[in-house]
Protein backbone atom coordinates (compact mmCIF):
# COMPACT_ATOMS: atom_id res chain seq x y z
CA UNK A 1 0.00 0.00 0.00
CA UNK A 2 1.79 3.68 -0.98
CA UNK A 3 2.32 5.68 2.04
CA UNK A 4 0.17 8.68 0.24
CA UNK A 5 -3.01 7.47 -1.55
CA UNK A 6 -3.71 8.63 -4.86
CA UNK A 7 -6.81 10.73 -5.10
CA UNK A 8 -9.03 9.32 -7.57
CA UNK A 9 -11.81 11.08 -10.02
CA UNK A 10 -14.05 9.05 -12.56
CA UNK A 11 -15.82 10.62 -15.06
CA UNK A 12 -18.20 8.45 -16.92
CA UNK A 13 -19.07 6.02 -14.19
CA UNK A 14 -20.97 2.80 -16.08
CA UNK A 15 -20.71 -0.40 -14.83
CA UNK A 16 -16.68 -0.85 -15.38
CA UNK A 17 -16.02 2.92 -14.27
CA UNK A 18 -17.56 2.30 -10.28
CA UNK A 19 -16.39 -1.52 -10.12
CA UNK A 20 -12.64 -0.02 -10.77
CA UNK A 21 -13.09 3.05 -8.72
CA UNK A 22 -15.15 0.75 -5.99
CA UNK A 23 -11.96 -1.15 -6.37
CA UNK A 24 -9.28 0.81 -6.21
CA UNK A 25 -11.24 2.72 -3.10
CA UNK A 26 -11.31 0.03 -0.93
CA UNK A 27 -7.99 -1.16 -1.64
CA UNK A 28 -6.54 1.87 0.47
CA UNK A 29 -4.12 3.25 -2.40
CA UNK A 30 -6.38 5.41 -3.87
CA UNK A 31 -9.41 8.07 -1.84
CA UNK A 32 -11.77 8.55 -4.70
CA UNK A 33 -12.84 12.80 -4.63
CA UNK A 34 -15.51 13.56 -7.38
CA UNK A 35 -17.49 11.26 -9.98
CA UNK A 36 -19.03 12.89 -12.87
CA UNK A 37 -21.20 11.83 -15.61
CA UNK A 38 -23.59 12.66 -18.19
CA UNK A 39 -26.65 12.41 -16.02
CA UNK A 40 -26.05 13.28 -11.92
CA UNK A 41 -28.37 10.57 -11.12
CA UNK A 42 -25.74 8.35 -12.35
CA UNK A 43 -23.25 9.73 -10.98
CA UNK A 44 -24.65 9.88 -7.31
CA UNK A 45 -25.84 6.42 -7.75
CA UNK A 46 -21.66 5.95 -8.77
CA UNK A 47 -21.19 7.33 -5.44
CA UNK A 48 -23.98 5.44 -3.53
CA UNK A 49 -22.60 2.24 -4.80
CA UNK A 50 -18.72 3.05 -3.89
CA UNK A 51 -19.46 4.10 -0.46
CA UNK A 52 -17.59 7.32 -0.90
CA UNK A 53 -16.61 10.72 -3.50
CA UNK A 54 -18.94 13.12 -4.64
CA UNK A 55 -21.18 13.30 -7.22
CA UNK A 56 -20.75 16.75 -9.45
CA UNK A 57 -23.25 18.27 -12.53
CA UNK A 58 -20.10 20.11 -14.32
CA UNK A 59 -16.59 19.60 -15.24
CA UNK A 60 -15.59 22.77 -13.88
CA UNK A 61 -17.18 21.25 -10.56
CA UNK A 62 -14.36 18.70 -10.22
CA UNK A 63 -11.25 19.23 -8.44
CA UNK A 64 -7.59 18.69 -9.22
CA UNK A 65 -6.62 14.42 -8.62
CA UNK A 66 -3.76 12.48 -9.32
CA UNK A 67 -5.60 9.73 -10.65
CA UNK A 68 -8.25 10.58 -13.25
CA UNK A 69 -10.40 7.40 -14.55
CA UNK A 70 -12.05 7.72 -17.87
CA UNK A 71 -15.31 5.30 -18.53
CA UNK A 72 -17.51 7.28 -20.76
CA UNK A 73 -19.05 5.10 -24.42
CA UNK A 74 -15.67 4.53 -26.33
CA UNK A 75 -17.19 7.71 -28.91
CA UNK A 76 -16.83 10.03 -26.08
CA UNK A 77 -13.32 9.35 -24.79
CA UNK A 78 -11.66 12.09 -27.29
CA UNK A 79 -14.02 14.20 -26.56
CA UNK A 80 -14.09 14.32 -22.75
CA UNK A 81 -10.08 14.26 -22.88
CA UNK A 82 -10.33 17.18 -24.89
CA UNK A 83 -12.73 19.17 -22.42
CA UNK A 84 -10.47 18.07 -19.39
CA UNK A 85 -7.92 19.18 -20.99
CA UNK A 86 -9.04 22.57 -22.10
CA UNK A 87 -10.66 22.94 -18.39
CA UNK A 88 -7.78 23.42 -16.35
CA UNK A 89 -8.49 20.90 -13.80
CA UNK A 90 -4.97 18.23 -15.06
CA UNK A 91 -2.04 18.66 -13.92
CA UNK A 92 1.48 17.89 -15.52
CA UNK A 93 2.58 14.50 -13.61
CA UNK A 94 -1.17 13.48 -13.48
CA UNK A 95 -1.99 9.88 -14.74
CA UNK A 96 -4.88 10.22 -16.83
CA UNK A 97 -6.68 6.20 -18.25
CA UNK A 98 -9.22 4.75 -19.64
CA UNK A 99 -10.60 1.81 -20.38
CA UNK A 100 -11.52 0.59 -23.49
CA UNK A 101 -10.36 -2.18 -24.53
CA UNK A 102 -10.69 -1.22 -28.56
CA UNK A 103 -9.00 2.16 -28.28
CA UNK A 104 -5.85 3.14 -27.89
CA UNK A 105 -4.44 5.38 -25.10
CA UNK A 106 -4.09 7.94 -27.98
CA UNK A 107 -7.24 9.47 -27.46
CA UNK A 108 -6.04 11.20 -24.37
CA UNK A 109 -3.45 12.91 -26.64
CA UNK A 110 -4.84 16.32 -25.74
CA UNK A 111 -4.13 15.59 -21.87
CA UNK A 112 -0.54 14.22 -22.52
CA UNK A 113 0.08 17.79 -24.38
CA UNK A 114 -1.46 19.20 -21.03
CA UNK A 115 1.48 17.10 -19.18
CA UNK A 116 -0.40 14.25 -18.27
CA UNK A 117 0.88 10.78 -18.14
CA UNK A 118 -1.94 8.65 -20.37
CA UNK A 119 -2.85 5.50 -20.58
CA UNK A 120 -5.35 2.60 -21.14
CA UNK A 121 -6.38 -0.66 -18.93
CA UNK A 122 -8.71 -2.53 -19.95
CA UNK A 123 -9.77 -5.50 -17.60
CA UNK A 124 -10.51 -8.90 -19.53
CA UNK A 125 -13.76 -9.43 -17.32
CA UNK A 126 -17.67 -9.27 -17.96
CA UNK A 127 -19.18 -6.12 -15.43
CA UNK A 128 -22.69 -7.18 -16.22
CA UNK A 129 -23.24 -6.81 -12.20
CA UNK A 130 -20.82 -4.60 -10.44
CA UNK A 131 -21.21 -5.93 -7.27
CA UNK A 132 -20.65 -9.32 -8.05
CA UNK A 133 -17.31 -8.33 -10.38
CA UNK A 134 -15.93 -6.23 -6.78
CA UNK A 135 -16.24 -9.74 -5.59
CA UNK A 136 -14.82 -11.71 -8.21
CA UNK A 137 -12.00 -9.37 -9.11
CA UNK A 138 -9.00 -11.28 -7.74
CA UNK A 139 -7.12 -12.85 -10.77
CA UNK A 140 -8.49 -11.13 -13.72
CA UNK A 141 -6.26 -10.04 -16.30
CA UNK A 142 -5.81 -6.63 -17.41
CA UNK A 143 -3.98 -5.55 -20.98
CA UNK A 144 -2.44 -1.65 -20.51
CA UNK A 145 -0.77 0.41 -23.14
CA UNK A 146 0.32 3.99 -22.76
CA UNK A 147 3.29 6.02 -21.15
CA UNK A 148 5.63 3.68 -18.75
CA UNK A 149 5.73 6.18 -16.03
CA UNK A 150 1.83 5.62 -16.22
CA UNK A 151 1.82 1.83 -16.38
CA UNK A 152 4.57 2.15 -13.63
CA UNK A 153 1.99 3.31 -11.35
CA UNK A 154 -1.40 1.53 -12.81
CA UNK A 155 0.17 -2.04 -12.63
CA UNK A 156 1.06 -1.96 -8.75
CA UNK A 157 -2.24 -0.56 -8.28
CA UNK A 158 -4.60 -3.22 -9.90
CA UNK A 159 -2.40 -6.20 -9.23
CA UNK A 160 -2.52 -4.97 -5.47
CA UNK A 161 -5.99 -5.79 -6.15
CA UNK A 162 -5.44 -9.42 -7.28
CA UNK A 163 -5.35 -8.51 -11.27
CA UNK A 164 -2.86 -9.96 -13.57
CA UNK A 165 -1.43 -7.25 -15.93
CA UNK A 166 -0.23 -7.94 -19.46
CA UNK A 167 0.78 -4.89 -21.93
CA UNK A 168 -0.27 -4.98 -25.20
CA UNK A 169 0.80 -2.95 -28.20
CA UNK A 170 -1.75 0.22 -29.36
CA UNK A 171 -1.93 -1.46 -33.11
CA UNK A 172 -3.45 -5.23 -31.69
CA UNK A 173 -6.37 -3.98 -29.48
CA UNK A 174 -8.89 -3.68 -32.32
CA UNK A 175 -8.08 -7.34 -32.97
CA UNK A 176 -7.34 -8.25 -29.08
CA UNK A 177 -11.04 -6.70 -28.16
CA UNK A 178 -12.76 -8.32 -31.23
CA UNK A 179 -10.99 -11.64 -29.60
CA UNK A 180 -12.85 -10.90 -26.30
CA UNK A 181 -16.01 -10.18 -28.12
CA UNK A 182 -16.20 -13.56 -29.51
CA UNK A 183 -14.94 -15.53 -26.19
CA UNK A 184 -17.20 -13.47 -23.92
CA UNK A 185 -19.92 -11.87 -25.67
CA UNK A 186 -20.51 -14.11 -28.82
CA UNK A 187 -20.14 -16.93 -26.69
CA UNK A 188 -23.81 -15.72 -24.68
CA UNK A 189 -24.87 -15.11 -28.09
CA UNK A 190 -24.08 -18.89 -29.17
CA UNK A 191 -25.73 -20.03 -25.75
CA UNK A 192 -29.28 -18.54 -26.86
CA UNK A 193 -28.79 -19.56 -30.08
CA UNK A 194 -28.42 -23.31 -28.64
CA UNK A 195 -31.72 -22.79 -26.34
CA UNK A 196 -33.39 -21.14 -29.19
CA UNK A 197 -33.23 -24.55 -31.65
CA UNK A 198 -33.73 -26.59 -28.44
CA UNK A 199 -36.95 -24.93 -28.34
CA UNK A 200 -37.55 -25.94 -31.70
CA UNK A 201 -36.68 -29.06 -31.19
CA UNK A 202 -39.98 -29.26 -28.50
CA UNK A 203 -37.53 -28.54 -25.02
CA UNK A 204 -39.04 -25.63 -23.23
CA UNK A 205 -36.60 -23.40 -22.52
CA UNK A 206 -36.10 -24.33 -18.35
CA UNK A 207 -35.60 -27.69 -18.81
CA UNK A 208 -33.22 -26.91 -21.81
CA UNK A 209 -31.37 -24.37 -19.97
CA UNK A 210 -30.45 -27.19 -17.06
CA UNK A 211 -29.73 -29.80 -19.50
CA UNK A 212 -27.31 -27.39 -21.25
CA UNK A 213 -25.13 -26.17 -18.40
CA UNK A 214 -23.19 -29.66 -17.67
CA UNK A 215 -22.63 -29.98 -21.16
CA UNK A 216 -21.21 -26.69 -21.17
CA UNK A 217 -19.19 -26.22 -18.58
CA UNK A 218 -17.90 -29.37 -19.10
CA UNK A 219 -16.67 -28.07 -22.53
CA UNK A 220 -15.00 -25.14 -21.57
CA UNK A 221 -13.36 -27.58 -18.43
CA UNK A 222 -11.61 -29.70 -21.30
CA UNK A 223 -10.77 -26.55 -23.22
CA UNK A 224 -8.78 -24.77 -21.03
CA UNK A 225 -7.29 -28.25 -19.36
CA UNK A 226 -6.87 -30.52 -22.89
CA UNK A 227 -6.68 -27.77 -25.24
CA UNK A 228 -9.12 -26.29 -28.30
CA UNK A 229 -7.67 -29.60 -30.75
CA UNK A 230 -7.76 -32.43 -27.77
CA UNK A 231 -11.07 -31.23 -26.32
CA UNK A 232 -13.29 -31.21 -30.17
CA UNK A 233 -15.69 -34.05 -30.04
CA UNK A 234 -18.87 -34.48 -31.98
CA UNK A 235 -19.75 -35.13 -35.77
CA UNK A 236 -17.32 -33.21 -36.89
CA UNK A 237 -14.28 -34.56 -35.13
CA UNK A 238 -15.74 -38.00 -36.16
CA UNK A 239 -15.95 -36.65 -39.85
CA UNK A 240 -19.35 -37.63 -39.74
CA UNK A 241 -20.76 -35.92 -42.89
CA UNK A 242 -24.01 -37.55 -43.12
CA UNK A 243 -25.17 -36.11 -39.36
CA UNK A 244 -23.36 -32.67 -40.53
CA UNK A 245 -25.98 -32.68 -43.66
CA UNK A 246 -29.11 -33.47 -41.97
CA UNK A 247 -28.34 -30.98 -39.17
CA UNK A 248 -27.43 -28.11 -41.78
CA UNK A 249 -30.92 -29.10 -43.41
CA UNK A 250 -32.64 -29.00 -40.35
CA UNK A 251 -31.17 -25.95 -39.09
CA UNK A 252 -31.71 -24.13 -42.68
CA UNK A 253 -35.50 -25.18 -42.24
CA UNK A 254 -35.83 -23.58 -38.73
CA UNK A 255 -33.60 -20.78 -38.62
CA UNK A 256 -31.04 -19.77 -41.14
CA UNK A 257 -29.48 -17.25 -39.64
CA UNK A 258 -28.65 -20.11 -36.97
CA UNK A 259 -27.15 -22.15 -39.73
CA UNK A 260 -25.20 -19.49 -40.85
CA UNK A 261 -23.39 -19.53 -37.36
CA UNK A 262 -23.19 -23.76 -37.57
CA UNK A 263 -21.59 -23.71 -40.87
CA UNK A 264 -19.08 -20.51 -39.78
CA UNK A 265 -18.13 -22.38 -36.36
CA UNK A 266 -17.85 -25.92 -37.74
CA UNK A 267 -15.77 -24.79 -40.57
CA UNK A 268 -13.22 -23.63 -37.59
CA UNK A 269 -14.18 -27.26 -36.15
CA UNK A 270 -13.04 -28.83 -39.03
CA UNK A 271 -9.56 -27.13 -38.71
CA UNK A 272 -9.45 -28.56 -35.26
CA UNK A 273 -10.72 -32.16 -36.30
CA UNK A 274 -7.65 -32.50 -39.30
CA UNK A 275 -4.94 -31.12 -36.54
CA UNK A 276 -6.67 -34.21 -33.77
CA UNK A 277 -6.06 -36.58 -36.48
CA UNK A 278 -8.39 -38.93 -35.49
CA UNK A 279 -10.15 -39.07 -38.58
CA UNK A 280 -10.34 -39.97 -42.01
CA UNK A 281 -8.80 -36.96 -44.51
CA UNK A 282 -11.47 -38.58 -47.19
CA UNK A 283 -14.22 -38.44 -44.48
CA UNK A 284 -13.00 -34.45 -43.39
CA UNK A 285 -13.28 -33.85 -47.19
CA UNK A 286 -16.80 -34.87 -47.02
CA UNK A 287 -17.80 -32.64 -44.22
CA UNK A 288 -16.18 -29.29 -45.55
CA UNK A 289 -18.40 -30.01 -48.52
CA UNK A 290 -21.49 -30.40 -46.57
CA UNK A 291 -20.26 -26.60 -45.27
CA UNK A 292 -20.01 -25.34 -48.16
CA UNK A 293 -23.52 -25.90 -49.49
CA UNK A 294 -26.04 -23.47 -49.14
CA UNK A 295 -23.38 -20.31 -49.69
């Protein structure tokens, strides 16, 4: 813990801004001063939520931190950098950061020119519930980009909190964060699309939902333990291109957009089934060619 705590302003406080600033409160390095946002409702309920700060209406409001936390919509990072800078309230030596996990620490440019030290964090971690992420916090990782006398000071901080920090170069985060869209995101998005056909298939959606999770979690056990090539089981794996055709027909028939996403994922699949080996190369032929009907 640093002998002299940081103080600590958030501007922009959504569900990642107050679990960090929550975070970083609580933790004892950093006394978080003023929250601002959009909407003061917010930003009081910011405040309500961390247990401490002050919610302001205006920029001009907020006083002078060493720590300044930036969580506004990625569109309205430049835009708030530029008003803090052009209001005064940075100092040079201040460590300004956001934290998107798409945009590059760039976007503070205007506060840098101000003397700030810039940067971006951007935790690998869903923040669908605040409270819950405060909880879970310990061992998430964290990529950060930016000026190394900021990072020097950001890194301490969050792994003092239990994070695992990993720098990452500006030019990758487009591709990191599209990455972490499809792990985290797409992968809810794949888990309605499952209940969605079992429905079709005559499963209301309860009983579907329970019969789902072992199957699931199971997967993503293997994956992480055995490995994306190991851990591929199923038709394709088998090169089992007669099931892969009357599931493509059947998914066509009840939702195409549906077997859009089969063909798209099982084409990946089928990468992973010819690296397992366990399979005929004749019989993996046959499969990508069931794929590739219907485009």
């Amino acid at each position: 813990m640093s002998a002299t705590p940081l103080t600590l302003n958030l501007i922009g406080p959504g569900r990642a801004g107050r679990t960090l600033a929550a975070l970083l409160a609580r933790g004892g390095n950093c006394v978080l001063q003023d929250v601002l946002s959009a909407e003061h409702a917010t930003a009081q309920s910011a405040v309500d939520f961390i247990g401490s700060g002050r919610a302001v209406r205006k920029l001009p409001e907020m006083r002078p931190g060493g720590l300044w936390l930036l969580t506004p919509p990625d569109a309205a990072i430049a835009p708030v950098a530029a008003a803090l800078a052009a209001s005064g309230r940075v100092r040079a030596g201040d460590i300004v950061f956001h934290c998107s996990g798409s945009q590059p620490s760039s976007l503070l440019a205007p506060l840098a020119a101000a003397g700030a030290r810039i940067a971006s964090l951007h935790p690998l971690k869903s923040f669908a519930d605040p409270a819950a992420a405060v909880k879970s916090f310990a061992g998430t990782w964290c990529t950060a980009e930016g000026d190394a006398a900021a990072i020097a000071v950001l890194k301490p901080l969050l792994e003092g909190l239990g994070a695992q920090v990993a720098t990452i170069d500006a030019s990758g985060k487009t591709l990191y964060h599209a990455a972490s869209v499809l792990v985290c995101n797409d992968l809810t998005a794949l888990m309605e699309a499952g209940l969605q056909v079992y429905e079709k298939a005559g499963l209301d959606r309860a009983t579907a939902q329970r019969m789902m999770e072992p199957l699931v979690r199971e997967t993503l056990d293997n994956v992480f333990v055995l490995g994306t090539v190991r851990a591929l089981t199923g038709p394709v794996a088998r090169g089992d291109a007669e099931v892969v055709k009357r599931q493509l027909a059947a998914l066509e028939n009840a939702d195409p957009r549906i077997a859009a996403a089969y063909r798209a994922l099982n084409t990946i699949a089928l990468e992973l089934a010819r690296a397992q080996g366990g399979a005929a190369e004749a019989a993996l032929d046959a499969v990508a060619r069931e794929l590739q009907k219907y485009q």
